[in-house]
Structure formats: structure tokens, C-alpha cells
Protein backbone atom coordinates (compact mmCIF):
# COMPACT_ATOMS: atom_id res chain seq x y z
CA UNK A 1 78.64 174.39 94.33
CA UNK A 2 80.27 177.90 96.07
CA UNK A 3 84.05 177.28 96.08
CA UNK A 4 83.97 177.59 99.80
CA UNK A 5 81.43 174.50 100.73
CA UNK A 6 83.71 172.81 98.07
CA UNK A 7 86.83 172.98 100.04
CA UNK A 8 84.90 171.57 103.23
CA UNK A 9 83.98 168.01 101.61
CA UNK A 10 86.11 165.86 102.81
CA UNK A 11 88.12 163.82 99.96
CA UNK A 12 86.55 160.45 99.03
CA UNK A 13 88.67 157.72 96.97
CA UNK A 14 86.94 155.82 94.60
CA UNK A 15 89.76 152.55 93.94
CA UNK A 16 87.99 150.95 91.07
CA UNK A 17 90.27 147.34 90.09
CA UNK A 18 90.20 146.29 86.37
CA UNK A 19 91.27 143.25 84.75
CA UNK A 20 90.52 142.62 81.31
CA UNK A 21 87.33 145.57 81.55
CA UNK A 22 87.42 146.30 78.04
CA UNK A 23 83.42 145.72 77.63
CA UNK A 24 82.80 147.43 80.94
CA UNK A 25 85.34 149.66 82.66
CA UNK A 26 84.70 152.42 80.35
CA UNK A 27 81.19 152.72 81.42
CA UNK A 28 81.93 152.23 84.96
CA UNK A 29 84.68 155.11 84.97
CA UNK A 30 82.49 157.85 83.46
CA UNK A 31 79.51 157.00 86.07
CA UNK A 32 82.23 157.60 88.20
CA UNK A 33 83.49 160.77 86.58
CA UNK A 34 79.34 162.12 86.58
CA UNK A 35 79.50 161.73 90.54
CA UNK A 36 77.70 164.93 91.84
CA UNK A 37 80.09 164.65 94.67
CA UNK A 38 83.33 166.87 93.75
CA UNK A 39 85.88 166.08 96.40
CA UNK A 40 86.91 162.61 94.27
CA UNK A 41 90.19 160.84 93.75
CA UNK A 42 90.05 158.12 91.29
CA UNK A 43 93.16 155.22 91.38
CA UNK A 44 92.68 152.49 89.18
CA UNK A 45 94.04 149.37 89.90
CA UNK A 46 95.30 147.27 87.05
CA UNK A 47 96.00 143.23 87.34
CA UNK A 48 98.00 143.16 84.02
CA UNK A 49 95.09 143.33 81.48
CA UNK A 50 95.89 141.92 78.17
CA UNK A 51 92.91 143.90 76.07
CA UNK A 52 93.16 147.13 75.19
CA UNK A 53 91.48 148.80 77.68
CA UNK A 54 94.18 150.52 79.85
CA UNK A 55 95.31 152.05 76.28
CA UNK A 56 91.97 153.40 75.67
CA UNK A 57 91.40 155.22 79.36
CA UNK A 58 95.06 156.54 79.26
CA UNK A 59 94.47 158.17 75.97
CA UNK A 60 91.02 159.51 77.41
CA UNK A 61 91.72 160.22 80.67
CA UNK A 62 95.85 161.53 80.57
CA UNK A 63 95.97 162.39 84.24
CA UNK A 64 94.01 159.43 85.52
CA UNK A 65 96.53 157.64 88.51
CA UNK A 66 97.14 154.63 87.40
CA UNK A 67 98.67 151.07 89.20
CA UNK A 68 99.42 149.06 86.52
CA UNK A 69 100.76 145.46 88.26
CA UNK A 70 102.74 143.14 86.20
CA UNK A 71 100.88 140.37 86.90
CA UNK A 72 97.32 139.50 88.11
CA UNK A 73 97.64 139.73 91.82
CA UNK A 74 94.23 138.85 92.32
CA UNK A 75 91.49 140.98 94.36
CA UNK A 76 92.24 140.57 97.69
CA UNK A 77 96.08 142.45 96.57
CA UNK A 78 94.94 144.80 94.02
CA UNK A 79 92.35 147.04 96.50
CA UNK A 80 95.30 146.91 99.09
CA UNK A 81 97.40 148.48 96.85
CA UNK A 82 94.41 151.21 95.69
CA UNK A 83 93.25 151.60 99.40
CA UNK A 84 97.30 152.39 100.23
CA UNK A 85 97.48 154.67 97.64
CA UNK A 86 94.65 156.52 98.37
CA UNK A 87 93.86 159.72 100.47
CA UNK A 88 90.40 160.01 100.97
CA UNK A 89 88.84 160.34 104.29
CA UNK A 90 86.29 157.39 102.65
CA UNK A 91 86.32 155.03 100.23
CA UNK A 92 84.83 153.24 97.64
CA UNK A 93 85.95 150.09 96.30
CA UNK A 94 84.63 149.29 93.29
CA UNK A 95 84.32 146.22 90.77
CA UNK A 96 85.14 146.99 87.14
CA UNK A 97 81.45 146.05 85.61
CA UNK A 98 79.72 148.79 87.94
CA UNK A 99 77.60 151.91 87.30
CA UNK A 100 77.10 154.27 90.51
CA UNK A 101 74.15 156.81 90.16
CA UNK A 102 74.99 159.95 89.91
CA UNK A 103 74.58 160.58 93.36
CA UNK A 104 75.47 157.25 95.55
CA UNK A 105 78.45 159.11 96.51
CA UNK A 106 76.82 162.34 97.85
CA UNK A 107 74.35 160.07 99.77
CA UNK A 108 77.01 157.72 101.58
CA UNK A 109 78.58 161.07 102.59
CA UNK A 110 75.43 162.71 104.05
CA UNK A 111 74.52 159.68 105.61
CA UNK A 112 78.20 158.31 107.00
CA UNK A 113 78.79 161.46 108.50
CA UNK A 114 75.63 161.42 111.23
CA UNK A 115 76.82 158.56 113.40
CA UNK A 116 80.34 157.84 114.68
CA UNK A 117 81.26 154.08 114.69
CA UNK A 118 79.58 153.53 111.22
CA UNK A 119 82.43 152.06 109.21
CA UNK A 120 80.48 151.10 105.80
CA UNK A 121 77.45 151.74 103.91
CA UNK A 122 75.65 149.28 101.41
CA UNK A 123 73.36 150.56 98.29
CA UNK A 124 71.10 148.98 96.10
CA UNK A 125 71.80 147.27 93.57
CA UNK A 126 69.91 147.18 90.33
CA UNK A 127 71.14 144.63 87.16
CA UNK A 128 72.69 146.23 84.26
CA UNK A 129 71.90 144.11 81.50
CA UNK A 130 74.07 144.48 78.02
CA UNK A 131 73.53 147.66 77.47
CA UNK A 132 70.65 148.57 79.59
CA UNK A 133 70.52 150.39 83.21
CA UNK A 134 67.39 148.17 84.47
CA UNK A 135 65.16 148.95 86.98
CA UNK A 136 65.06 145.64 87.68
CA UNK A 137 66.96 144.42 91.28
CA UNK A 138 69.60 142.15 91.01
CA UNK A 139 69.26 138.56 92.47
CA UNK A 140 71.29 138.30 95.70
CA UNK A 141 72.58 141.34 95.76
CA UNK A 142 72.65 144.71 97.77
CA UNK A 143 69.16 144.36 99.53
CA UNK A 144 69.46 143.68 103.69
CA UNK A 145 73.12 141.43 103.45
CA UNK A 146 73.32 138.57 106.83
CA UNK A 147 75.38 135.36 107.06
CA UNK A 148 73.58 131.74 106.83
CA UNK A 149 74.46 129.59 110.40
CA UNK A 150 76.38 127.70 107.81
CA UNK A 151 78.22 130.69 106.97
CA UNK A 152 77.46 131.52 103.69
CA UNK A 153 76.40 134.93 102.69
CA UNK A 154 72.94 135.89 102.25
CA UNK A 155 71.17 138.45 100.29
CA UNK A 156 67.09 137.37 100.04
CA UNK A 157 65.40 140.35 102.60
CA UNK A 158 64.05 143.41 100.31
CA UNK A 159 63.64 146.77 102.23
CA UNK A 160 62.50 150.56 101.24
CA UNK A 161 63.92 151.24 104.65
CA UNK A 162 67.85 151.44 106.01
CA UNK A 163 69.00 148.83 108.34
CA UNK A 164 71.68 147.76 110.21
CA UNK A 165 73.14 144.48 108.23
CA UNK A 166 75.97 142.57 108.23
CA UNK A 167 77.89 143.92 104.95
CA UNK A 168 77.77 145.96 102.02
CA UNK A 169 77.55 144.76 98.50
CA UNK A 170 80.85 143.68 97.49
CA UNK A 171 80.56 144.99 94.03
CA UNK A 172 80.98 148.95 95.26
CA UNK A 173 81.19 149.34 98.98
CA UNK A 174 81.02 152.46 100.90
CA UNK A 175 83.81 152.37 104.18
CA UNK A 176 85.51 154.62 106.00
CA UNK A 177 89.33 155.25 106.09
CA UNK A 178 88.88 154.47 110.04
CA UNK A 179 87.55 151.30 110.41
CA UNK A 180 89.87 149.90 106.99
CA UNK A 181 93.45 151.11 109.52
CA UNK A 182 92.21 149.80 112.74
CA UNK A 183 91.57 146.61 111.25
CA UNK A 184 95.31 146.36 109.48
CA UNK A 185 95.76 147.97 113.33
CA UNK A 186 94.82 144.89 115.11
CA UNK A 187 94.71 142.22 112.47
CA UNK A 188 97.58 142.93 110.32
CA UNK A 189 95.68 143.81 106.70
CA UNK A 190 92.68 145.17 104.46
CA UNK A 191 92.01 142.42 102.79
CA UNK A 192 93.22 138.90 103.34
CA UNK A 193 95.66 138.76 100.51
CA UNK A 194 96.01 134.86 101.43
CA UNK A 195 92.47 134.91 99.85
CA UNK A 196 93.33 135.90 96.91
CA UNK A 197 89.63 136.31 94.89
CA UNK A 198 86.48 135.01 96.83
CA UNK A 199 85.16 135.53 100.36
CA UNK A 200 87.53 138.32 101.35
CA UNK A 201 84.84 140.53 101.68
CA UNK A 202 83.20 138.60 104.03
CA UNK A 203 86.31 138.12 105.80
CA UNK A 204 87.20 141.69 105.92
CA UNK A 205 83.41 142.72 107.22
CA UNK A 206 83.13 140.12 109.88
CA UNK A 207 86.48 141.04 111.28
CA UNK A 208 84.78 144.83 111.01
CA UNK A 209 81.82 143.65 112.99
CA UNK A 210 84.05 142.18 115.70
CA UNK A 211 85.49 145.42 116.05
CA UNK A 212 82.47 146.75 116.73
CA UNK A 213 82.02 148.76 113.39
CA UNK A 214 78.35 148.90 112.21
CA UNK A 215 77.52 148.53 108.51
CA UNK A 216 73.96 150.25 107.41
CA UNK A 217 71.86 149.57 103.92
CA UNK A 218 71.30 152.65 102.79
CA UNK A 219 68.48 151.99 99.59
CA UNK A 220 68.71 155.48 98.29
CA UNK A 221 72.59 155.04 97.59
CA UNK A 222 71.71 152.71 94.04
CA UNK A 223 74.24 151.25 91.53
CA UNK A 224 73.94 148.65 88.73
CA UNK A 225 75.90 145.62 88.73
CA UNK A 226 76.79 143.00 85.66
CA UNK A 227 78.16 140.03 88.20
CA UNK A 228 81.67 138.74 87.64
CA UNK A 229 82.15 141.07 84.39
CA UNK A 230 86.06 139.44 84.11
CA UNK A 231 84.53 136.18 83.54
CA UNK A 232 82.14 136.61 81.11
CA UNK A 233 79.26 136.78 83.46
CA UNK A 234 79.48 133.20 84.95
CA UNK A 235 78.58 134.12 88.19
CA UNK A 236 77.08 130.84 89.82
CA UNK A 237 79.58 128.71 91.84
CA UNK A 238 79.72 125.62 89.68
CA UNK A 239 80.04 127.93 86.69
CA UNK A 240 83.53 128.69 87.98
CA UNK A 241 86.68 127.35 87.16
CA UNK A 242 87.89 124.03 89.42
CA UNK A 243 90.66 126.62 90.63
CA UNK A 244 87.92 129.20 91.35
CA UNK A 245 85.70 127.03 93.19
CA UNK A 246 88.99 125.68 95.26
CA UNK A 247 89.53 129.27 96.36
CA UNK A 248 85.55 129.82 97.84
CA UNK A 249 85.70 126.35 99.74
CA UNK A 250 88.91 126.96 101.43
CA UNK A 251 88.44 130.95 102.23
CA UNK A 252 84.99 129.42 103.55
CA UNK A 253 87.19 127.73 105.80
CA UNK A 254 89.68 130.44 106.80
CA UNK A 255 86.80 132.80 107.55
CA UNK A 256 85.76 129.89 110.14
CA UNK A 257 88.52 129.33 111.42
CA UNK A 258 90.21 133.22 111.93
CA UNK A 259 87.11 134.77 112.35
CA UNK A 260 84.56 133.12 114.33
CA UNK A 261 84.45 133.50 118.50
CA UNK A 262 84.48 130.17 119.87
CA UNK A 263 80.83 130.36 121.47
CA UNK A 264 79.70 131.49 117.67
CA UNK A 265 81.40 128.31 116.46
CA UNK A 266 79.45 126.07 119.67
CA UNK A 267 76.41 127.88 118.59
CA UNK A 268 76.87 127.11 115.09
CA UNK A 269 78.32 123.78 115.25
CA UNK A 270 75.54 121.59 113.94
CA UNK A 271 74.82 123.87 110.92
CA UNK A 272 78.66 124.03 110.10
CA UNK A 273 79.21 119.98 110.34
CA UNK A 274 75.43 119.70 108.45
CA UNK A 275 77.14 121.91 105.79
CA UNK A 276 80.21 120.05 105.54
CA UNK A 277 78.99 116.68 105.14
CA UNK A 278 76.33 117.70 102.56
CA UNK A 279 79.01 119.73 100.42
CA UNK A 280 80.39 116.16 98.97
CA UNK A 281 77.37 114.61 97.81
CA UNK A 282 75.87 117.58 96.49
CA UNK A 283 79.16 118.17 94.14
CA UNK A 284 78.74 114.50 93.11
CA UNK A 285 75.13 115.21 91.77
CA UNK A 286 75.36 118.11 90.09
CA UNK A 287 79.20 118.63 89.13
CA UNK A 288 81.28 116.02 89.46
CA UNK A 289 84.38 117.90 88.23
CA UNK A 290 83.99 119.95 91.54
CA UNK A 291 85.22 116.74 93.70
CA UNK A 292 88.79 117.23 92.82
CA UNK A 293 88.07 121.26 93.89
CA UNK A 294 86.72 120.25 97.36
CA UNK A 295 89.67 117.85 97.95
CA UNK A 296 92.58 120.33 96.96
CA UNK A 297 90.39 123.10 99.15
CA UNK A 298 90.50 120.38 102.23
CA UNK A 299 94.03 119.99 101.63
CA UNK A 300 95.13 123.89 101.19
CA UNK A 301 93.23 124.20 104.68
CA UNK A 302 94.96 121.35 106.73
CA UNK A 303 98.56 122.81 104.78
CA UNK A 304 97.51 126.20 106.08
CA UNK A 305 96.12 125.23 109.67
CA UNK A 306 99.10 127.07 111.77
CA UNK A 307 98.79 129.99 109.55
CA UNK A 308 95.13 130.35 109.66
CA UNK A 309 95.88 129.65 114.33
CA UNK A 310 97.95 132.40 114.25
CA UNK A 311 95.77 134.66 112.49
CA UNK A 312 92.85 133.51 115.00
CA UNK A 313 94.73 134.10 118.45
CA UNK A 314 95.49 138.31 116.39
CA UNK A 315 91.96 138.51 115.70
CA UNK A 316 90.10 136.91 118.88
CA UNK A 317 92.13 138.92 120.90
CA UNK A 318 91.45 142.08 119.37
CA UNK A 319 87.78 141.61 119.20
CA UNK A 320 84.94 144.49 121.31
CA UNK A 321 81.93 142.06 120.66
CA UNK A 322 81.15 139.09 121.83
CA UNK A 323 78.49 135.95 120.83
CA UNK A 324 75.59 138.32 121.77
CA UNK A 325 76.08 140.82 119.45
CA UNK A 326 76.88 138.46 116.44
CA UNK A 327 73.63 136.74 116.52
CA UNK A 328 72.18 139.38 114.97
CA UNK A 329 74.37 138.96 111.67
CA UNK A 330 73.06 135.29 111.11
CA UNK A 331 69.26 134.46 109.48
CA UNK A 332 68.27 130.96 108.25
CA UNK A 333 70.25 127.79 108.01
């Protein structure tokens, strides 16, 4: 590319968090590295990895800037910390077990740059399977994104075409610097760090959404995705950890409580109590273990209640959309 169209690019950060990425992160940087797109800043993110993988890309990669936390701070603090620390007029945040094609950065550009008010872009997302780059889609992932009426997110609608949706995959979203400042603007953050890991990305794009910021699935801009690479690929919800599964219950909550319009929450209301009373005896069936999650989830959210009202009256009052305009993030029950 002439050194003059260089210079006109504008910058794009790529934050990519690792913790304990030995088996992946090495793969995912050099995708990164391959981007056709020039105007790059890489920051990684560490959340005080105990392999040997930040030795490895500091002795390959010298000049690489590097966040290296003392302790795990968890997802929701980690990409704050990248996204602060980062210059780029967009940005990617990106999960340690990813591989971006070569050019998913060149088409978010091209495509961001035609319409003003568009504050992220969502690829596909194709399954990278030990060692393999498949062709093969991965299951509820990165295809047209909505929220269940229970609020739950949901991935199931396959298009060739782009389309408005409701988020980006989580695993490597596309978003502009914009949209991520006026929501610390108005609501006080990036990411929830209160969520620590699970459901802040739905948090973060609903509160986008209220702010009237579109998100677009964009099927050209393709990745490949392992699925909760830190944890050995155990990526269903009663696969987690008790703490794990404590965490998704009670963000579950917090994004209901903070986030939703009251008319959303009328509208909703028999899906959301439907959901609630069926969470107990389902855990009973299938995982008992999960019980004691649910109860210390209820628990962390009646502790939390204030917090989460305070948060609420920030967010509700800061919101450009109303009921309306929301119905068109929800499908099924």
C-alpha cells in the first residue's frame, strides 16, 4: 500500500486479553499480526498467567505493549484496562483462543465507515477445532445475535446477508471508540467490572442499543473461535464451575434490573417470572450441584439491590430509545 493512503487509515486497536493462552494465544496473535489492515496497535492484556506463555511472546515479539496485572482481574477489568490504553479510532476486543482472517479487519473498516451511528460490527464465526481452521460454523455463535423475552442471548438465525442485530460475537467484536466513551459518558464504564466474567457483553451492548447505537452482522468479516479456551473448552453452562455459574445467574439479573426500560420489563414480565420459576427445577434434574449456585446468585442480587437502583436511575435516564425500538432485539421465548 502507497505510503500516502497508509497514513490516512485511521488507527485500529486490537486489545486481545490472555490468561493462561499457552495452547492458543500464540496462534491468535500472529492472525493478528497477518491483518492486511496496517494502521494496528496491539495491547495485550494479561490476568497473571501462570504458564509460560507471556515468556514466549515477549521473547518473540520484544516491542509488543504489554499489561501484565498481578492478579486475575477477570474480563469485565482486563478490556477496560486495554480499551484505556488504547488509541485507535476502533477497536477490537478479542478473546485469547481466536483466529481473525486475514482481512476481518480491513472489512469492519470499509464497512464501519459508511454510516454514522454504527457503533459495532459482528463477523462470522467458524469453529477452530485442535489444530484445524474449519469451515464448519460454530454452534451459537456469530450468525444474526437477538435476546430471548427471557433474556438470554440468542444465536440460531443463519444469514449470507448483513443485518441489523442486537450484538456482535463476544469472542472478537468490532466497536467504535465513540459509542465505548459515550457509554462510560452517561453510564459511568466499558464494561461492568461488577460483572466480573459472564454477561458483560450483553450488558455493555444493550446499554449501546439504548443509546441508540446500531450493531450490524457483517458475514464477510469471518474468524474462528475455540469457546472458553481458559477453561479447557467447557463451554456449556453446567460445565462451569459452581462459582462460574453464580456469576451468569446474578449478571442475568443485573442486566434486568440496570438495563431494561420499565415498559420492556411489563412487556416481558411473564417470560421473565416463567424463566425464573423454571430455573430451580431444571438445576435439580440435571445438576444438582448448581442449587447452591442459584441460591448464592439470589443472594449476591438482593445484597447488591441499591447498587444495581442506582445504576438503573444513570442508565434509564440517559437512554434515546424507547420500548418501540427494543422489540426488535427480542425473538422467541
Amino acid at each position: 500500500m502507497p505510503e500516502a493512503a497508509q497514513s490516512t487509515l485511521p488507527l485500529v486497536s486490537v486489545v486481545l486479553l490472555s490468561w493462561n493462552g499457552e495452547k492458543h494465544i500464540h496462534r491468535c496473535l500472529q492472525h493478528v499480526l497477518e491483518q492486511k489492515y496496517t494502521a494496528v496497535e496491539i495491547i495485550l492484556v494479561d490476568n497473571a498467567s501462570t504458564d509460560a506463555s507471556i515468556e514466549r511472546i515477549r521473547a518473540a515479539h520484544p516491542g509488543l505493549h504489554l499489561i501484565l496485572n498481578k492478579e486475575n482481574r477477570g474480563f469485565a477489568a482486563g478490556m477496560n484496562q486495554g480499551i484505556e490504553a488504547s488509541r485507535g479510532e476502533y477497536v477490537v476486543l478479542l478473546n485469547q483462543d481466536v483466529c481473525l482472517h486475514p482481512d476481518f479487519i480491513s472489512e469492519c473498516v470499509s464497512r464501519i465507515r459508511t454510516e454514522e451511528g454504527l457503533g459495532a460490527i459482528g463477523g462470522r464465526v467458524f469453529a477452530w477445532i485442535g489444530d484445524d481452521l474449519t469451515g464448519e460454523l460454530r454452534r451459537g455463535e456469530g450468525e444474526l445475535t437477538y435476546l430471548r423475552k427471557r433474556i438470554q442471548g440468542f444465536c440460531g438465525i443463519r444469514s449470507d446477508s448483513e443485518a441489523y442485530v442486537f450484538m456482535p460475537t463476544g469472542s472478537f467484536p468490532f466497536v467504535s471508540r465513540r459509542m465505548l466513551e459515550d457509554l462510560k459518558e452517561v453510564s459511568g464504564c466499558y464494561y461492568d467490572e461488577d460483572f466480573g466474567t459472564g454477561w458483560e457483553d450483553i450488558d455493555l451492548f444493550l446499554r449501546m442499543q439504548l443509546r441508540a447505537w446500531r450493531c450490524v452482522f457483517l458475514p464477510q468479516a469471518r474468524g474462528w473461535h475455540v469457546g472458553s479456551g481458559s477453561v479447557e473448552g467447557k463451554d456449556t453452562f453446567l460445565a462451569k464451575k459452581n462459582d462460574y455459574q453464580k456469576r451468569i445467574i446474578r449478571n442475568r439479573h443485573s442486566v434486568i434490573i440496570k438495563d431494561l426500560p420499565f415498559w420492556t420489563i411489563a412487556r416481558l414480565f411473564p417470560y421473565l417470572v416463567f424463566a425464573e420459576l423454571a430455573m430451580l427445577p431444571y438445576l435439580l434434574l440435571l445438576s444438582p450441584r448448581s442449587v447452591s449456585a442459584w441460591a448464592a446468585a439470589w443472594g449476591e442480587t438482593l445484597a447488591g439491590f441499591g447498587g444495581l437502583l442506582e445504576k438503573r436511575r444513570r442508565i434509564q435516564s440517559s437512554a434515546r430509545v424507547g420500548n418501540r425500538d427494543l422489540k426488535t432485539l427480542f425473538r422467541g421465548i
